[in-house]
PDB file of N, CA and C in Angstrom:
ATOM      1  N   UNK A   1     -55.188 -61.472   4.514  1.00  0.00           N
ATOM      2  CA  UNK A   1     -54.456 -60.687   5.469  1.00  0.00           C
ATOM      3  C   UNK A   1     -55.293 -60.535   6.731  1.00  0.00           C
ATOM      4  N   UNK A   2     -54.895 -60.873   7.830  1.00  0.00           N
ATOM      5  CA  UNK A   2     -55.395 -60.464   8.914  1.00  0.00           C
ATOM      6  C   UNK A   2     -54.462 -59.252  10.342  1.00  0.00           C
ATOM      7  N   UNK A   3     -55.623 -58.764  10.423  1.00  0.00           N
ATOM      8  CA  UNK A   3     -55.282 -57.457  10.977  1.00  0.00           C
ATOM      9  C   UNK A   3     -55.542 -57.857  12.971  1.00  0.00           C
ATOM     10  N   UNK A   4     -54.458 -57.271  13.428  1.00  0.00           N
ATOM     11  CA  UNK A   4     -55.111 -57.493  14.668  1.00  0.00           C
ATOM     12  C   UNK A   4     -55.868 -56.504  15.801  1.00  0.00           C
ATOM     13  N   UNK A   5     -56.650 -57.169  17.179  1.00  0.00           N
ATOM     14  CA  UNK A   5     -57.455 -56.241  17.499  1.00  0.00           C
ATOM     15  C   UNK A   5     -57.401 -54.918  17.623  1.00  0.00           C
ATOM     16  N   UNK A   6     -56.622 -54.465  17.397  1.00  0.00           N
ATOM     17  CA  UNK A   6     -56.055 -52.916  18.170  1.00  0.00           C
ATOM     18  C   UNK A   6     -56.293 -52.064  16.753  1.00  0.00           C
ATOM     19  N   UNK A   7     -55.845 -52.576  15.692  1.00  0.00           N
ATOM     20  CA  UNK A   7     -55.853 -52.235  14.584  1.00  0.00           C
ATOM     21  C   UNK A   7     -56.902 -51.920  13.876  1.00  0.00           C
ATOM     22  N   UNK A   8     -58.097 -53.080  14.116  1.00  0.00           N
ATOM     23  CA  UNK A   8     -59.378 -53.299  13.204  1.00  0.00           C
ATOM     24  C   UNK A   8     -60.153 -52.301  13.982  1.00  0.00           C
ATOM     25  N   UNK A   9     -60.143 -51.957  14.981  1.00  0.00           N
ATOM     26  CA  UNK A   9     -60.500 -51.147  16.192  1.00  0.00           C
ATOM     27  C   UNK A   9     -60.501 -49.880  15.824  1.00  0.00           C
ATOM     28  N   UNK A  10     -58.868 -49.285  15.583  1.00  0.00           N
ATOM     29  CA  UNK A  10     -58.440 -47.830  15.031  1.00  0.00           C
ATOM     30  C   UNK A  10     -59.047 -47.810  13.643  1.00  0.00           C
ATOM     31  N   UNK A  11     -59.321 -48.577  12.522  1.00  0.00           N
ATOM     32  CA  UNK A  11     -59.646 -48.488  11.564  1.00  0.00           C
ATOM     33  C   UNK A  11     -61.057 -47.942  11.890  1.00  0.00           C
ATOM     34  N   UNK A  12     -62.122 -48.984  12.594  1.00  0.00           N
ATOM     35  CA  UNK A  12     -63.689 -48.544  12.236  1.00  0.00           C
ATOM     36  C   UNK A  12     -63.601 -47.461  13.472  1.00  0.00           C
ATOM     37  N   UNK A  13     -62.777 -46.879  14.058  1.00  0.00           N
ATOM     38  CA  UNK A  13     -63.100 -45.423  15.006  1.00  0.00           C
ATOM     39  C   UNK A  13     -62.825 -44.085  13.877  1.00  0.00           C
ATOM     40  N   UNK A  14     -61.437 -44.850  13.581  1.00  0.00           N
ATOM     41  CA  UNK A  14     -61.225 -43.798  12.086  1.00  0.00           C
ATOM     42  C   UNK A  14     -62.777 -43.308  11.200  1.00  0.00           C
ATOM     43  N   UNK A  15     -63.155 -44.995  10.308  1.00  0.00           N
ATOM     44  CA  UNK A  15     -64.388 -44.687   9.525  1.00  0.00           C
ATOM     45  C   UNK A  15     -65.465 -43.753  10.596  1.00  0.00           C
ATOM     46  N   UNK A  16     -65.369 -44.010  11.475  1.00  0.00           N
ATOM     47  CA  UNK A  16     -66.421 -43.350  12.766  1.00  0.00           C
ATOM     48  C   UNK A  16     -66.233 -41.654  12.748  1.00  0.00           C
ATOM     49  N   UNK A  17     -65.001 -41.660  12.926  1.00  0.00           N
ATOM     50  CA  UNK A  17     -64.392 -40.767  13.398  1.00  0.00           C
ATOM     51  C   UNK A  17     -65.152 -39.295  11.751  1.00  0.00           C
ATOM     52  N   UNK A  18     -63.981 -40.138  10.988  1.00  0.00           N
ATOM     53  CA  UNK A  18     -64.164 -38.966   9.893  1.00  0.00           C
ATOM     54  C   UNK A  18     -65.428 -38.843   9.136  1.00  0.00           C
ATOM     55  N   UNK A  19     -66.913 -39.821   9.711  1.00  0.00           N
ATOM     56  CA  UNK A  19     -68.098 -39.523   9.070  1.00  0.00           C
ATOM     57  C   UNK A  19     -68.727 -37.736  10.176  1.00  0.00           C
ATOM     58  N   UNK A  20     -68.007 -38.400  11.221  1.00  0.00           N
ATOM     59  CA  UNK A  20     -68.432 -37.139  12.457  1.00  0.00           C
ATOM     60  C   UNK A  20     -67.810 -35.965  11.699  1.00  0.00           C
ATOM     61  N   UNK A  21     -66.356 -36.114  11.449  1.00  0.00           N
ATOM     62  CA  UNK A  21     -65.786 -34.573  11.074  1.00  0.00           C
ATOM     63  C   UNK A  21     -66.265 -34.054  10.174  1.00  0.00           C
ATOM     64  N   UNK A  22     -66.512 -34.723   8.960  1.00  0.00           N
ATOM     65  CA  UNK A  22     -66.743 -34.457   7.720  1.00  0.00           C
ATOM     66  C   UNK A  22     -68.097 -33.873   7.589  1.00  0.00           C
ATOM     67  N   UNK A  23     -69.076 -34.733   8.315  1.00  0.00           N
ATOM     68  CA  UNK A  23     -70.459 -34.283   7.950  1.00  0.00           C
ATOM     69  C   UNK A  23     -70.493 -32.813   8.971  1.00  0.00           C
ATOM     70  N   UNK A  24     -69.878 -32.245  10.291  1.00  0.00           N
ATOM     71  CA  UNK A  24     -70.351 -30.966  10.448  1.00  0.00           C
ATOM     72  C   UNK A  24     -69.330 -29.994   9.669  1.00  0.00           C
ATOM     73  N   UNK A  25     -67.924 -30.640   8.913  1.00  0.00           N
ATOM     74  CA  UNK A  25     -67.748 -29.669   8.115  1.00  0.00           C
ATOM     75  C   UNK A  25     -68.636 -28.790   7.171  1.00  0.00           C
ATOM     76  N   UNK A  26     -69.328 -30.059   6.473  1.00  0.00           N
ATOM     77  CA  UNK A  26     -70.282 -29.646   5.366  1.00  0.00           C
ATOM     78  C   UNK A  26     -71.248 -29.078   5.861  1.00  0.00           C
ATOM     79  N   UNK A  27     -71.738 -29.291   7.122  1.00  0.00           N
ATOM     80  CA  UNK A  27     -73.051 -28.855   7.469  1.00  0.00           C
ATOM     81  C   UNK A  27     -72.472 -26.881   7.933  1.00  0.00           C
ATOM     82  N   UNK A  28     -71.078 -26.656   8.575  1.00  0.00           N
ATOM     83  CA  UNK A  28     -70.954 -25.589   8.642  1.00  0.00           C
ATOM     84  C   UNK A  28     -70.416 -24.843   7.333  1.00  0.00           C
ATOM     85  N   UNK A  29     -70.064 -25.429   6.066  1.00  0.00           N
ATOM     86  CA  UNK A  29     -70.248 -24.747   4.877  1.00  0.00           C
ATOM     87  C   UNK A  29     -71.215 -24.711   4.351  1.00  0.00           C
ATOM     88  N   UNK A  30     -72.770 -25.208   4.420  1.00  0.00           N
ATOM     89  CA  UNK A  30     -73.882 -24.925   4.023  1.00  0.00           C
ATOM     90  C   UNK A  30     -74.089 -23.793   4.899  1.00  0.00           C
ATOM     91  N   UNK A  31     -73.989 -23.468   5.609  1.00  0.00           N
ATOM     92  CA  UNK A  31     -74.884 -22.274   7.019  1.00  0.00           C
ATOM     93  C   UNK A  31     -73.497 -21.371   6.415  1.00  0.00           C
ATOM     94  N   UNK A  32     -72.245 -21.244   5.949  1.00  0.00           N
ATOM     95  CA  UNK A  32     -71.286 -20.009   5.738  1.00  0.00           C
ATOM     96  C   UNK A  32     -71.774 -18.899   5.149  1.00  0.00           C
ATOM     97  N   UNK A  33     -71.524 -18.036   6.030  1.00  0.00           N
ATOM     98  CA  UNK A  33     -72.027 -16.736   5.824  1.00  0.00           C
ATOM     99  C   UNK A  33     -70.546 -15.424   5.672  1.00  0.00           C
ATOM    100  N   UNK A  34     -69.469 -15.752   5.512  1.00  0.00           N
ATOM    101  CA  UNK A  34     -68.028 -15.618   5.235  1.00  0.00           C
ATOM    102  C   UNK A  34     -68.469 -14.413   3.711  1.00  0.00           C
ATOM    103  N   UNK A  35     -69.141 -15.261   2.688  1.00  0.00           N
ATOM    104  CA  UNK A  35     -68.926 -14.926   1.542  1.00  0.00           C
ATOM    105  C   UNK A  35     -67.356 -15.793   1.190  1.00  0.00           C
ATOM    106  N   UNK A  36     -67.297 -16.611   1.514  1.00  0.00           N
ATOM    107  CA  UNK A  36     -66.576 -17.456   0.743  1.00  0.00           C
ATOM    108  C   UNK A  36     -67.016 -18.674   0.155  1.00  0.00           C
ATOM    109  N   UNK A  37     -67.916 -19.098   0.412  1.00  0.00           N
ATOM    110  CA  UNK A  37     -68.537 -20.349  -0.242  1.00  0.00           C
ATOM    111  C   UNK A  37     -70.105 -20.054  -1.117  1.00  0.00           C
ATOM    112  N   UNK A  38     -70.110 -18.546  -0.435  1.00  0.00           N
ATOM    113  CA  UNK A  38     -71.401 -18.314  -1.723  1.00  0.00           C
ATOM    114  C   UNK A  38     -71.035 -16.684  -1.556  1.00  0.00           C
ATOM    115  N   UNK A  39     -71.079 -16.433  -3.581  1.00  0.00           N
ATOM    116  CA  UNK A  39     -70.816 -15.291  -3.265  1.00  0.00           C
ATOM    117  C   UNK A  39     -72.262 -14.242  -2.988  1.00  0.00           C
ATOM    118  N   UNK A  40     -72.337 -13.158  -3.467  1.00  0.00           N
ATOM    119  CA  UNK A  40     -73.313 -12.233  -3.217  1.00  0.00           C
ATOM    120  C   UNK A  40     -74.513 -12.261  -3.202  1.00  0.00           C
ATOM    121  N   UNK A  41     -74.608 -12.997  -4.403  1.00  0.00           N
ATOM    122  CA  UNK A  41     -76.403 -13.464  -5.360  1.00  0.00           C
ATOM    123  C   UNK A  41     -76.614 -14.712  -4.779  1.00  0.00           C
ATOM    124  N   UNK A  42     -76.119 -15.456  -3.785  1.00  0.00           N
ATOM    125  CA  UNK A  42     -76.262 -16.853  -3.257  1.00  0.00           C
ATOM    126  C   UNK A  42     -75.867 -18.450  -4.082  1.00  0.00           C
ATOM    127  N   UNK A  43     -75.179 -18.100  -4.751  1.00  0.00           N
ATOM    128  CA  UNK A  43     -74.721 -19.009  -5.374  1.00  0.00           C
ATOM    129  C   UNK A  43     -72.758 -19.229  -5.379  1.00  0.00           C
ATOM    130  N   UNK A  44     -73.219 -20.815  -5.112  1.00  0.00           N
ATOM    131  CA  UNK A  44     -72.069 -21.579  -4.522  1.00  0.00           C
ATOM    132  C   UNK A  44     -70.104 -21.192  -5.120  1.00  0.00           C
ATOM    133  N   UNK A  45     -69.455 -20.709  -4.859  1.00  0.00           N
ATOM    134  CA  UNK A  45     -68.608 -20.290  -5.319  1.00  0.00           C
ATOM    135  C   UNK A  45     -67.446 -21.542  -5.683  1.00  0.00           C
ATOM    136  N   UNK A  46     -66.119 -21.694  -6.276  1.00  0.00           N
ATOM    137  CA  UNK A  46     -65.342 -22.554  -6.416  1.00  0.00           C
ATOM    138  C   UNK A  46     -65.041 -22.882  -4.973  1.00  0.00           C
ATOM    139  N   UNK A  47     -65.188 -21.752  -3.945  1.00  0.00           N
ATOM    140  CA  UNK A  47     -64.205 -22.410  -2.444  1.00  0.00           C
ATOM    141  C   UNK A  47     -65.264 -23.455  -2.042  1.00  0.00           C
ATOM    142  N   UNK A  48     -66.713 -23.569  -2.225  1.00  0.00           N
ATOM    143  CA  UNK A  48     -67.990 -24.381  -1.574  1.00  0.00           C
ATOM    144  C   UNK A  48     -67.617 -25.823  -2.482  1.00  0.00           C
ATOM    145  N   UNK A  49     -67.404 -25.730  -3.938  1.00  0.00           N
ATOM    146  CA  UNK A  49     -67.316 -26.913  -4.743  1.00  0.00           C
ATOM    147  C   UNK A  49     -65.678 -27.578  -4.918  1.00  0.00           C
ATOM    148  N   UNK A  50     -65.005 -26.917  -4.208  1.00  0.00           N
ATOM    149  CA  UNK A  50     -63.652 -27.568  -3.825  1.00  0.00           C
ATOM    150  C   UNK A  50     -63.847 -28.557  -2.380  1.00  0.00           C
ATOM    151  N   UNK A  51     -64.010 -27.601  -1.530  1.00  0.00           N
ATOM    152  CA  UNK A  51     -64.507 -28.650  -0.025  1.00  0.00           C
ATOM    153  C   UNK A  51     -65.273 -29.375  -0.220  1.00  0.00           C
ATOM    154  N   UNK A  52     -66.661 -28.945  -1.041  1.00  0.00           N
ATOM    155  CA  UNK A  52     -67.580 -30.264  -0.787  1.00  0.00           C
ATOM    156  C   UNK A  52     -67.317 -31.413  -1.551  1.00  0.00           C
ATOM    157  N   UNK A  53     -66.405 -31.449  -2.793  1.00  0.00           N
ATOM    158  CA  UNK A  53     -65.311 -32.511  -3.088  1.00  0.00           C
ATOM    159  C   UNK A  53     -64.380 -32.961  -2.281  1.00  0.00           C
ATOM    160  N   UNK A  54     -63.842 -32.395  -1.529  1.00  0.00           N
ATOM    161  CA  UNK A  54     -62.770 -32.733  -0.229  1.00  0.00           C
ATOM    162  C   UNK A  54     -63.677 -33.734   0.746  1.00  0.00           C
ATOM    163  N   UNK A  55     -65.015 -32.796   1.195  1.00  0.00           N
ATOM    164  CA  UNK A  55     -65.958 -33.883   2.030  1.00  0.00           C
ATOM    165  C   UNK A  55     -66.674 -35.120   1.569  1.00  0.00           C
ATOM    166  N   UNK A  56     -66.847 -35.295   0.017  1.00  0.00           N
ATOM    167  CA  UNK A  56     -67.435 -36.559  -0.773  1.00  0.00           C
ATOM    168  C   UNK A  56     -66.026 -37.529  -0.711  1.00  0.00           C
ATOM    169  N   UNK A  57     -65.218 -36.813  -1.068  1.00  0.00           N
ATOM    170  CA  UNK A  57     -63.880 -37.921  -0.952  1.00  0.00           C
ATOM    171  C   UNK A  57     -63.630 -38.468   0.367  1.00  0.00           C
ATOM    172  N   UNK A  58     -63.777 -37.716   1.395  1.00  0.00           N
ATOM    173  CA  UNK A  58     -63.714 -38.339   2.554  1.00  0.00           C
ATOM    174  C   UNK A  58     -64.268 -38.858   3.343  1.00  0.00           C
ATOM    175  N   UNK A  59     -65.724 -38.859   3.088  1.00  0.00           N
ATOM    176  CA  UNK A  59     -66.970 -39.508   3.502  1.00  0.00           C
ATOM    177  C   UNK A  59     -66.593 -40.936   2.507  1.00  0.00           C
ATOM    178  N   UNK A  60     -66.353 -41.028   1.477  1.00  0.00           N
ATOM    179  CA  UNK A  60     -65.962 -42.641   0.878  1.00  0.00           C
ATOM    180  C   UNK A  60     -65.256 -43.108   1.437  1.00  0.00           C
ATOM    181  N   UNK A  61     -63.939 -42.443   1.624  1.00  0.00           N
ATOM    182  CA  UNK A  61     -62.723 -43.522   1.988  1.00  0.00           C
ATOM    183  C   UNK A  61     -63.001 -43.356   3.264  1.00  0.00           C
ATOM    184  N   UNK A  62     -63.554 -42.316   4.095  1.00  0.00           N
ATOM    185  CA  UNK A  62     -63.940 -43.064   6.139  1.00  0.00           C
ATOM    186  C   UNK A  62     -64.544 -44.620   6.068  1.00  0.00           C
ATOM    187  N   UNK A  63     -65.828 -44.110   5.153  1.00  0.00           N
ATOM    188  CA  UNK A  63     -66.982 -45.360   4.610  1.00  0.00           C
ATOM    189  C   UNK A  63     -65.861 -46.860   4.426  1.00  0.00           C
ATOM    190  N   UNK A  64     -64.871 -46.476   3.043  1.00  0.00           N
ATOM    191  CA  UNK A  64     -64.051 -48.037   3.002  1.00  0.00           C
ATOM    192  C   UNK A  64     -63.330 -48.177   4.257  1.00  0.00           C
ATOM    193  N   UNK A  65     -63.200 -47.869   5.187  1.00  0.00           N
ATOM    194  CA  UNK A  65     -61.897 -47.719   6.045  1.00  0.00           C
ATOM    195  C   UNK A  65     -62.502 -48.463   7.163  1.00  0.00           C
ATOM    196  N   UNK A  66     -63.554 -47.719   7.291  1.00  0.00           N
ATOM    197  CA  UNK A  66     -64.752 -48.406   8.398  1.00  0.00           C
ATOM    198  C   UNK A  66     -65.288 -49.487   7.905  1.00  0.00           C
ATOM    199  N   UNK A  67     -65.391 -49.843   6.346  1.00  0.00           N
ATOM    200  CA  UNK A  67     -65.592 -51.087   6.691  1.00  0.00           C
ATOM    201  C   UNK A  67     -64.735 -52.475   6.844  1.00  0.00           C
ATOM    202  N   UNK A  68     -64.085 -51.745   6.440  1.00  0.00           N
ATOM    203  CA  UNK A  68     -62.442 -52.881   6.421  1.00  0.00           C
ATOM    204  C   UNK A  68     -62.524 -52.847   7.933  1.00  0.00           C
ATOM    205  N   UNK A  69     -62.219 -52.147   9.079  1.00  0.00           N
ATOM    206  CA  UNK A  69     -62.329 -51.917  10.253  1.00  0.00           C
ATOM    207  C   UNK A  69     -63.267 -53.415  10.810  1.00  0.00           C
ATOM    208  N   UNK A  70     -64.522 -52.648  10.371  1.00  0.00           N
ATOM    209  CA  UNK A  70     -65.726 -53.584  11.305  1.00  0.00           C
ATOM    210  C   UNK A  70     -65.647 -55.185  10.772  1.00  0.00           C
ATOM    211  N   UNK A  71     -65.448 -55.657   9.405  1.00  0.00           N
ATOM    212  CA  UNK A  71     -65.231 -56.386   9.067  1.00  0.00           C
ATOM    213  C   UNK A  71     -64.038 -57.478   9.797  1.00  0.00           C
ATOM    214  N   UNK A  72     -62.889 -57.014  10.314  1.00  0.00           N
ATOM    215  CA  UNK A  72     -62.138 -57.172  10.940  1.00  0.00           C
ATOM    216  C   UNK A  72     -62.593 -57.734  12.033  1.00  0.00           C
ATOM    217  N   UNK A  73     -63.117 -56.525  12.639  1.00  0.00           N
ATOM    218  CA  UNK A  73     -63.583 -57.109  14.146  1.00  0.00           C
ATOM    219  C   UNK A  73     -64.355 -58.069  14.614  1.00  0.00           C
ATOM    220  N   UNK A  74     -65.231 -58.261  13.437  1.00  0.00           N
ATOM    221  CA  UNK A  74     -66.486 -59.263  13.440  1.00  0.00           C
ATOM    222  C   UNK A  74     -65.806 -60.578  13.330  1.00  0.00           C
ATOM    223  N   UNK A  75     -64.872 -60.683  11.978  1.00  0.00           N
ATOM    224  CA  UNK A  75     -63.808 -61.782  11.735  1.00  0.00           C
ATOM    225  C   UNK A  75     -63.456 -62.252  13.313  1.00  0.00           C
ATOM    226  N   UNK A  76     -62.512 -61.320  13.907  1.00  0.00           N
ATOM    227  CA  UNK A  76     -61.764 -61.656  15.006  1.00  0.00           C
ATOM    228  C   UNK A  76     -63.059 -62.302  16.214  1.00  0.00           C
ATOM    229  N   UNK A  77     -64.316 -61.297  16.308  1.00  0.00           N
ATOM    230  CA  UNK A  77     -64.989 -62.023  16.630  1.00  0.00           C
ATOM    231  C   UNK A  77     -65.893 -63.608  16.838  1.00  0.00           C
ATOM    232  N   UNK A  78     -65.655 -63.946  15.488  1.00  0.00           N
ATOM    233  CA  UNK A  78     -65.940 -65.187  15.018  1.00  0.00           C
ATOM    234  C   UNK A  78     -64.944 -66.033  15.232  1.00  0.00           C
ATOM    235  N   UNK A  79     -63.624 -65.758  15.452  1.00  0.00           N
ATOM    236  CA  UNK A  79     -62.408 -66.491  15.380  1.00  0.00           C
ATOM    237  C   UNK A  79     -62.665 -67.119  17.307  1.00  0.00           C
ATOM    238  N   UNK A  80     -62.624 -65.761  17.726  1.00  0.00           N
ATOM    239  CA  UNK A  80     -62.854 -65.953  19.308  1.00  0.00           C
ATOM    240  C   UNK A  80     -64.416 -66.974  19.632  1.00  0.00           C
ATOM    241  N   UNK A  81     -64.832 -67.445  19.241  1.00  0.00           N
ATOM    242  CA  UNK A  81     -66.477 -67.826  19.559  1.00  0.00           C
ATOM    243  C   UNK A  81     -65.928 -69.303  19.593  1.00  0.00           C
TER     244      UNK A  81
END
């Protein structure tokens, strides 16, 4: 299957995209001071180990997405040479 430029493009900005969102999500649920992600005694509550499953899942599939993406582009690159 080949994908064209515009496409392989949106894909690895996507993988780009959601390593950016994802990692200061996590980084602003480590620093939460809410009492929702840790309760009293400092330890991680179900709301901290639900998201940071939400952010491992989405740090993979940015990861496959981006590379299907760059892969693409390089292809198309090589096609053009």
């Amino acid at each position: 299957m080949k994908l064209n430029r515009s496409a392989s493009w949106f894909l690895l900005a996507f993988g780009v995209w959601s390593w950016v969102i994802w990692a200061t999500f996590v980084k602003n649920l480590i620093k939460d001071g809410s009492g929702l992600a840790f309760d009293d005694a400092g330890d991680p509550t179900a709301y901290f180990w639900v998201h940071l499953l939400l952010a491992v899942t989405s740090f993979l599939l940015g990861t496959a997405v981006g590379v299907i993406g760059f892969r693409s582009v390089r292809a198309l690159r090589r096609e053009k040479a």
